[in-house]
C-alpha atoms as a PDB file:
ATOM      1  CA  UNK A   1       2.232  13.429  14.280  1.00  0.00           C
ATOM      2  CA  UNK A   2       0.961  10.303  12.533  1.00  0.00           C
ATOM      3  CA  UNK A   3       4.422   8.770  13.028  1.00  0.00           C
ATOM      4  CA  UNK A   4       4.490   9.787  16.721  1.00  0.00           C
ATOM      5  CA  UNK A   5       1.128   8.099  17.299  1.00  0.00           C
ATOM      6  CA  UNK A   6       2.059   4.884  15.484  1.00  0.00           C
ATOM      7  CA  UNK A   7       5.507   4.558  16.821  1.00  0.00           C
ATOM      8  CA  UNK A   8       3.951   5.130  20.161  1.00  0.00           C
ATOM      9  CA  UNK A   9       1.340   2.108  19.213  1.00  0.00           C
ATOM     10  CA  UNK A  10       4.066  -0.428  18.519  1.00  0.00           C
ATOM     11  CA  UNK A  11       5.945   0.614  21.534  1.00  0.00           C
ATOM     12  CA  UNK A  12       3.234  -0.536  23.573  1.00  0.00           C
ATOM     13  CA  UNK A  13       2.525  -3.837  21.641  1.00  0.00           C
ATOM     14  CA  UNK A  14       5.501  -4.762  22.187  1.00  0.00           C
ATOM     15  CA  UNK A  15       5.905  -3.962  26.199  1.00  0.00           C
ATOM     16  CA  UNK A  16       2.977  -6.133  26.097  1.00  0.00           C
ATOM     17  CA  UNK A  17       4.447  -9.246  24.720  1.00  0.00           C
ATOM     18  CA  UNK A  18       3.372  -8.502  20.743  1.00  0.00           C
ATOM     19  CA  UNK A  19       5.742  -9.230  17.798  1.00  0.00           C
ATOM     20  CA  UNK A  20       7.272  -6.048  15.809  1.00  0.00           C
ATOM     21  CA  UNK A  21       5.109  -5.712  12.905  1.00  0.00           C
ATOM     22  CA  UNK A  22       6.911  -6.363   9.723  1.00  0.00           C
ATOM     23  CA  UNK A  23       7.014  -5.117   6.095  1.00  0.00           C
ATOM     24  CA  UNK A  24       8.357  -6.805   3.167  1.00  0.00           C
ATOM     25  CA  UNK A  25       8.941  -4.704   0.039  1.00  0.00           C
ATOM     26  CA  UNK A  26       9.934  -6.224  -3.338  1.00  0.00           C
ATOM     27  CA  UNK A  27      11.622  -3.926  -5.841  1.00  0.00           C
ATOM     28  CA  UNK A  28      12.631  -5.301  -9.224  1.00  0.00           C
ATOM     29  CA  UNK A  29      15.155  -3.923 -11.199  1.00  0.00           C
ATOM     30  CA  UNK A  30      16.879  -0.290 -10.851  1.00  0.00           C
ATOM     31  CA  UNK A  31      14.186   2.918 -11.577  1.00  0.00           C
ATOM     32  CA  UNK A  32      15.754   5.337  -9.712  1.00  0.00           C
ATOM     33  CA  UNK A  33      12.091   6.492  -9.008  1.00  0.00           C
ATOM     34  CA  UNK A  34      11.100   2.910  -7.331  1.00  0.00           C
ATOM     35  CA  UNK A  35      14.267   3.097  -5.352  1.00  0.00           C
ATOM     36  CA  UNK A  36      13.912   6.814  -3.592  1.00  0.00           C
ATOM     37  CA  UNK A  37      10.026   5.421  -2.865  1.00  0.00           C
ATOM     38  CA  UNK A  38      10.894   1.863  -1.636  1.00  0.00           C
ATOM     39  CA  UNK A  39      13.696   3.790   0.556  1.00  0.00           C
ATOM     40  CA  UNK A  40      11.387   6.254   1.834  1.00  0.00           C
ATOM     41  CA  UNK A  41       9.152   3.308   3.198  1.00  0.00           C
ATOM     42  CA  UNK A  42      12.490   1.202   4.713  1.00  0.00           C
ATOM     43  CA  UNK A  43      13.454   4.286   6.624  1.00  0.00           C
ATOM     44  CA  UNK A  44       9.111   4.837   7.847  1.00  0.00           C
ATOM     45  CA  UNK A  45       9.185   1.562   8.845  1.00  0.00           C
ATOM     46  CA  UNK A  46      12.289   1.785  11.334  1.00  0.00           C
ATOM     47  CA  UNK A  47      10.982   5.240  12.392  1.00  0.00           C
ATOM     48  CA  UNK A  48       8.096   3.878  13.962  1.00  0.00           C
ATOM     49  CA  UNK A  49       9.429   0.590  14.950  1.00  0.00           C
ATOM     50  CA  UNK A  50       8.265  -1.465  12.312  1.00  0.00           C
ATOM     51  CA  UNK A  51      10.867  -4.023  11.020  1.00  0.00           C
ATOM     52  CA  UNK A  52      11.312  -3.425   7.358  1.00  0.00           C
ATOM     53  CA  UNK A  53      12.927  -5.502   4.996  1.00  0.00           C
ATOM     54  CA  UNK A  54      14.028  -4.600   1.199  1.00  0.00           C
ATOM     55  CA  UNK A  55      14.275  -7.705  -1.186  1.00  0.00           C
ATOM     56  CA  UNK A  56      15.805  -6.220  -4.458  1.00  0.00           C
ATOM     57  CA  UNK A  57      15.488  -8.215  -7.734  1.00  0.00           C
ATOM     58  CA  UNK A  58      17.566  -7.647 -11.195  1.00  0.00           C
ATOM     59  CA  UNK A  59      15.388  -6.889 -13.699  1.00  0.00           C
ATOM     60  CA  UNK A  60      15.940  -9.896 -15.660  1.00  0.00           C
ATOM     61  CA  UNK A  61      14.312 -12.317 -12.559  1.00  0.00           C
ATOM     62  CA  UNK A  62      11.634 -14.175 -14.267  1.00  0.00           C
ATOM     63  CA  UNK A  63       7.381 -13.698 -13.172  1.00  0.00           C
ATOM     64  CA  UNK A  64       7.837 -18.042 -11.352  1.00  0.00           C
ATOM     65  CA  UNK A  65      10.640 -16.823  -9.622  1.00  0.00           C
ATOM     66  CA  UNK A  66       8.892 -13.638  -8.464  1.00  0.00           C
ATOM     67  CA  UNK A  67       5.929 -15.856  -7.520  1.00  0.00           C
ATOM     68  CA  UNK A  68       7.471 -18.251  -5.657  1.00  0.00           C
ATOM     69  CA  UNK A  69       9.355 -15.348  -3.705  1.00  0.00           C
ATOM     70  CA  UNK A  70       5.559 -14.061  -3.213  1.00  0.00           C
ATOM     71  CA  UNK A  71       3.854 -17.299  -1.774  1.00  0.00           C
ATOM     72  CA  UNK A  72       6.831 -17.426   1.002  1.00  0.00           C
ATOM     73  CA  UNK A  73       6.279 -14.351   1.901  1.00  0.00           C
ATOM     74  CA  UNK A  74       2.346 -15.574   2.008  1.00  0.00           C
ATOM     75  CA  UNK A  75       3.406 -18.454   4.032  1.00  0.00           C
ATOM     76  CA  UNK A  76       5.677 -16.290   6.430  1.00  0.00           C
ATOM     77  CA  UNK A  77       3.529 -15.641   9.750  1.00  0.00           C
ATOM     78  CA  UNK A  78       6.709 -13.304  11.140  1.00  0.00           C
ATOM     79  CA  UNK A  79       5.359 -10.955   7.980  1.00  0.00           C
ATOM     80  CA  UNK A  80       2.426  -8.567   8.461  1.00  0.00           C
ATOM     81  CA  UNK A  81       2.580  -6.839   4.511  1.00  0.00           C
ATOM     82  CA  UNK A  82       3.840  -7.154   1.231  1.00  0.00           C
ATOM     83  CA  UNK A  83       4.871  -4.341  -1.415  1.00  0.00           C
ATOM     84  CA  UNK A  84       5.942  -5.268  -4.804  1.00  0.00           C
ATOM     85  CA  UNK A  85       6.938  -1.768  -6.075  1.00  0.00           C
ATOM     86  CA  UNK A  86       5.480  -1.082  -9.452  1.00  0.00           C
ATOM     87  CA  UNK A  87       6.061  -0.461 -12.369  1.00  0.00           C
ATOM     88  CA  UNK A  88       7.400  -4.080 -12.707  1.00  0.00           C
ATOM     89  CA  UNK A  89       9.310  -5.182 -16.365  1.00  0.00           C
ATOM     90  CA  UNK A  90       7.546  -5.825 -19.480  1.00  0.00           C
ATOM     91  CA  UNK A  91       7.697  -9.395 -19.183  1.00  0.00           C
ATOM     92  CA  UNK A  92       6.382 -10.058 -15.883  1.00  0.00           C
ATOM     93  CA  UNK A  93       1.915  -9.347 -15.621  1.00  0.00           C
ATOM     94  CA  UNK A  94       2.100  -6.678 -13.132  1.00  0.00           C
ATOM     95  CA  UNK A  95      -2.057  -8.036 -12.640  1.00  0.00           C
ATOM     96  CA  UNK A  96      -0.708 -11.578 -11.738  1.00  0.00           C
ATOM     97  CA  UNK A  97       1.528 -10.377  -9.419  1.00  0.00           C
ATOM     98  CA  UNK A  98      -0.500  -8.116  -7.369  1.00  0.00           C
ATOM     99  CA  UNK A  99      -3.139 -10.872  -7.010  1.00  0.00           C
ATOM    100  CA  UNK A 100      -0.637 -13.393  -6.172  1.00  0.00           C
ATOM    101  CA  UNK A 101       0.152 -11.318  -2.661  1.00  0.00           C
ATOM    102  CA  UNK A 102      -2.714 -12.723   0.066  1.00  0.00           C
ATOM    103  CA  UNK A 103      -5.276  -9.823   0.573  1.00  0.00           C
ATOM    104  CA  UNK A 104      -4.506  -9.514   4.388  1.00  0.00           C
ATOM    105  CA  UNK A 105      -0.790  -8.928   3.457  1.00  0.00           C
ATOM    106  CA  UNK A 106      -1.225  -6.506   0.580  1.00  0.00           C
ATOM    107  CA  UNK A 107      -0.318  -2.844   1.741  1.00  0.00           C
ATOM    108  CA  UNK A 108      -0.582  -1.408  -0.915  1.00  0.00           C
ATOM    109  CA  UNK A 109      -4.461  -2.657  -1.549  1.00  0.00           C
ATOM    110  CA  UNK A 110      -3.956  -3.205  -4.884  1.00  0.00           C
ATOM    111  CA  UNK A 111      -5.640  -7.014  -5.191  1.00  0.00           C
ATOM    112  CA  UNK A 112      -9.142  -7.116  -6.186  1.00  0.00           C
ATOM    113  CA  UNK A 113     -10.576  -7.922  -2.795  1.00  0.00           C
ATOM    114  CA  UNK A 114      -9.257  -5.248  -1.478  1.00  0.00           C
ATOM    115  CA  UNK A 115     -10.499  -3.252  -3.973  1.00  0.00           C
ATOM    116  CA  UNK A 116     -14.055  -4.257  -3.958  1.00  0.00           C
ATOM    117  CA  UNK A 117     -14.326  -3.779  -0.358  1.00  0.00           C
ATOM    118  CA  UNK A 118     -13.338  -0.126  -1.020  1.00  0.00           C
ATOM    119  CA  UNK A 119     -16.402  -0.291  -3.407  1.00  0.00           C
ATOM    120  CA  UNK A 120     -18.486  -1.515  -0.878  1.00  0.00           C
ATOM    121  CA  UNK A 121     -16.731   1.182   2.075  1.00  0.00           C
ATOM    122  CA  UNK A 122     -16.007  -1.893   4.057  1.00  0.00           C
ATOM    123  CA  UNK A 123     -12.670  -1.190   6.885  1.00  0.00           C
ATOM    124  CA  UNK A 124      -9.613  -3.260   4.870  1.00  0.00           C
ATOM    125  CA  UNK A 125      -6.354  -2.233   3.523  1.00  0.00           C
ATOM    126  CA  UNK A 126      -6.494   0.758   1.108  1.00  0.00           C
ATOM    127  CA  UNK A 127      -4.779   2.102  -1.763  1.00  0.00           C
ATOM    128  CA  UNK A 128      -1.762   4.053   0.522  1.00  0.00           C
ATOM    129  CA  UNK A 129      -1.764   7.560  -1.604  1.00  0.00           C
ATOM    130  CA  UNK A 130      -5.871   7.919  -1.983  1.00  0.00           C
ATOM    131  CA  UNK A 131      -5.812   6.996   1.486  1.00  0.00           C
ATOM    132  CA  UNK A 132      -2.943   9.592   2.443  1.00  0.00           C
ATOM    133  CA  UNK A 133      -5.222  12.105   0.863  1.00  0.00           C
ATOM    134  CA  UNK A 134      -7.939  11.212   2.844  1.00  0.00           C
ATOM    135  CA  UNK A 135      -5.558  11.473   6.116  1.00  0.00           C
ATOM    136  CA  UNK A 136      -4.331  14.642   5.541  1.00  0.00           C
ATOM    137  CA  UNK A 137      -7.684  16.007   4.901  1.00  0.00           C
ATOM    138  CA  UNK A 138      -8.894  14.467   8.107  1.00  0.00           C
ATOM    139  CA  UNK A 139      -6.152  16.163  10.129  1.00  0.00           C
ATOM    140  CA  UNK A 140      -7.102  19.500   8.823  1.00  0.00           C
ATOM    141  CA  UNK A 141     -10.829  19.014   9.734  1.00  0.00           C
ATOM    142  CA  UNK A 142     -12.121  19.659   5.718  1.00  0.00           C
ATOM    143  CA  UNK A 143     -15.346  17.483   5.430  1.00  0.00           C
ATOM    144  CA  UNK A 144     -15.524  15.891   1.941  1.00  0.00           C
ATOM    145  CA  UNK A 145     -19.191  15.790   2.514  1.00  0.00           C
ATOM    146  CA  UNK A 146     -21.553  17.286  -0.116  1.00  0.00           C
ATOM    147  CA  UNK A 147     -18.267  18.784  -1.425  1.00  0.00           C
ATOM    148  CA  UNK A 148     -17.349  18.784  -5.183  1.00  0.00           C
ATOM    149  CA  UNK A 149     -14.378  17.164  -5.693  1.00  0.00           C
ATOM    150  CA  UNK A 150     -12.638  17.008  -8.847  1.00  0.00           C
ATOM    151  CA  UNK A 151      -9.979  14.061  -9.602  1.00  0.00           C
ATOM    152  CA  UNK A 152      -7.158  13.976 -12.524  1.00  0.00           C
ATOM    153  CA  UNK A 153      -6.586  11.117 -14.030  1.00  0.00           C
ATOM    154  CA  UNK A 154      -8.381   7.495 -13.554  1.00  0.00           C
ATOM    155  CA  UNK A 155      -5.261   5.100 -13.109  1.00  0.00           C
ATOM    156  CA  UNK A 156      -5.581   1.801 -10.456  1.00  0.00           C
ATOM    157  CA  UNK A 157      -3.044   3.159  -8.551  1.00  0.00           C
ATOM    158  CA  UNK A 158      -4.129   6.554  -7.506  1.00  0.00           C
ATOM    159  CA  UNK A 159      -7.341   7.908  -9.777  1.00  0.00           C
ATOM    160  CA  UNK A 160     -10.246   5.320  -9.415  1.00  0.00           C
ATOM    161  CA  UNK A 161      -9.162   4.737  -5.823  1.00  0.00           C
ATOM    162  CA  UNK A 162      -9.316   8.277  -4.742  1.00  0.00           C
ATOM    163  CA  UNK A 163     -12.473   8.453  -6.377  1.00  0.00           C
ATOM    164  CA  UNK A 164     -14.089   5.666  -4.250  1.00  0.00           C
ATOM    165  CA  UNK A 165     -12.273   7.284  -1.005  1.00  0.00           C
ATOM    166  CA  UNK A 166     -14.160  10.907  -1.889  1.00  0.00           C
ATOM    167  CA  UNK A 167     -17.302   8.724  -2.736  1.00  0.00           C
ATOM    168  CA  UNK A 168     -17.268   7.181   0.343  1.00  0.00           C
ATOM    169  CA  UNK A 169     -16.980   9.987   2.416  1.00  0.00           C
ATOM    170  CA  UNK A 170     -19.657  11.099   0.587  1.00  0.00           C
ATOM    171  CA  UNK A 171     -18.784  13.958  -1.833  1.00  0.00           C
ATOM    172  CA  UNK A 172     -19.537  14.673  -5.309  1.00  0.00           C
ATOM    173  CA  UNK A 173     -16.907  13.213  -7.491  1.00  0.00           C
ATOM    174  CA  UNK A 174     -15.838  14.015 -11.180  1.00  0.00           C
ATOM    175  CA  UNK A 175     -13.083  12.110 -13.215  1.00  0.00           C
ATOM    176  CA  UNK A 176     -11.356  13.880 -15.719  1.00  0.00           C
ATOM    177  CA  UNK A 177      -8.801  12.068 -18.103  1.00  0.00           C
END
């Protein structure tokens, strides 16, 4: 349904003179995990009319090289978001790299400004499974309000996030590691 309705959205952005929105997602080196995800969001993207573009890196491309590849993607006005799958190599600062990718662009909402303004519960561009979660609750009516709600694990990726995301909508939240 959430396809339908954004697929429907960029249909009529575009009958009305808009640009296709566009999504660039890096993935470095060959995790057959990282592939099947960084597929799955290629194929979303044409589904609802997105373009979508895959830039794939060996694993032996070097943390400059990545972040020049980053900053023209910044510069690239024809580019509405930027994923750089994680986990990235040992030798290249997953931290620098996120942060590197302009707030505005980052999908994935992994760069601290997006990050405090999910702190603060200001609108911006989330952490995509915490805010999944949040979706799917929505569409089945559960109010997290005054609920208990009980996360595993505290990672940046998925654990602290959806802990802010239940915060904000104002349930009771308890971490366990």
């Amino acid at each position: 349904t959430l396809k339908q309705k954004i697929a429907q959205e960029v249909s009529e952005m575009v009958a009305n003179g808009h640009r296709t929105p566009h999504l660039v997602a890096i993935l470095v080196g060959n995790d057959g995990g990282s592939q099947t995800y960084v597929a799955a969001k290629e194929k979303a993207c044409h589904e609802v009319g997105f373009g979508g573009t895959v830039i794939r890196y060996d694993q032996t491309i070097t943390e400059e090289q990545l972040l020049v590849k980053i900053a023209e993607i910044n510069a690239d006005q024809e580019i509405d978001g930027l994923i750089v799958q994680l986990p990235l190599p040992k030798h290249i600062n997953e931290t620098k790299i996120t942060h590197a990718i302009l707030p505005e662009k980052d999908v994935d909402g992994f760069h601290s400004e997006n990050i405090g303004k999910l702190m603060q519960n200001k609108s911006h561009l989330r952490p995509c499974t915490p805010k999944g979660v949040m979706t799917i609750l929505s569409s089945i009516d559960c109010k997290v309000i005054g609920m208990n709600c009980v996360v595993v694990g505290a990672s940046n990726i998925v654990g602290r996030p959806m802990a802010m995301e239940l915060l904000n909508a104002r349930g009771t939240v308890t971490i366990c590691n």
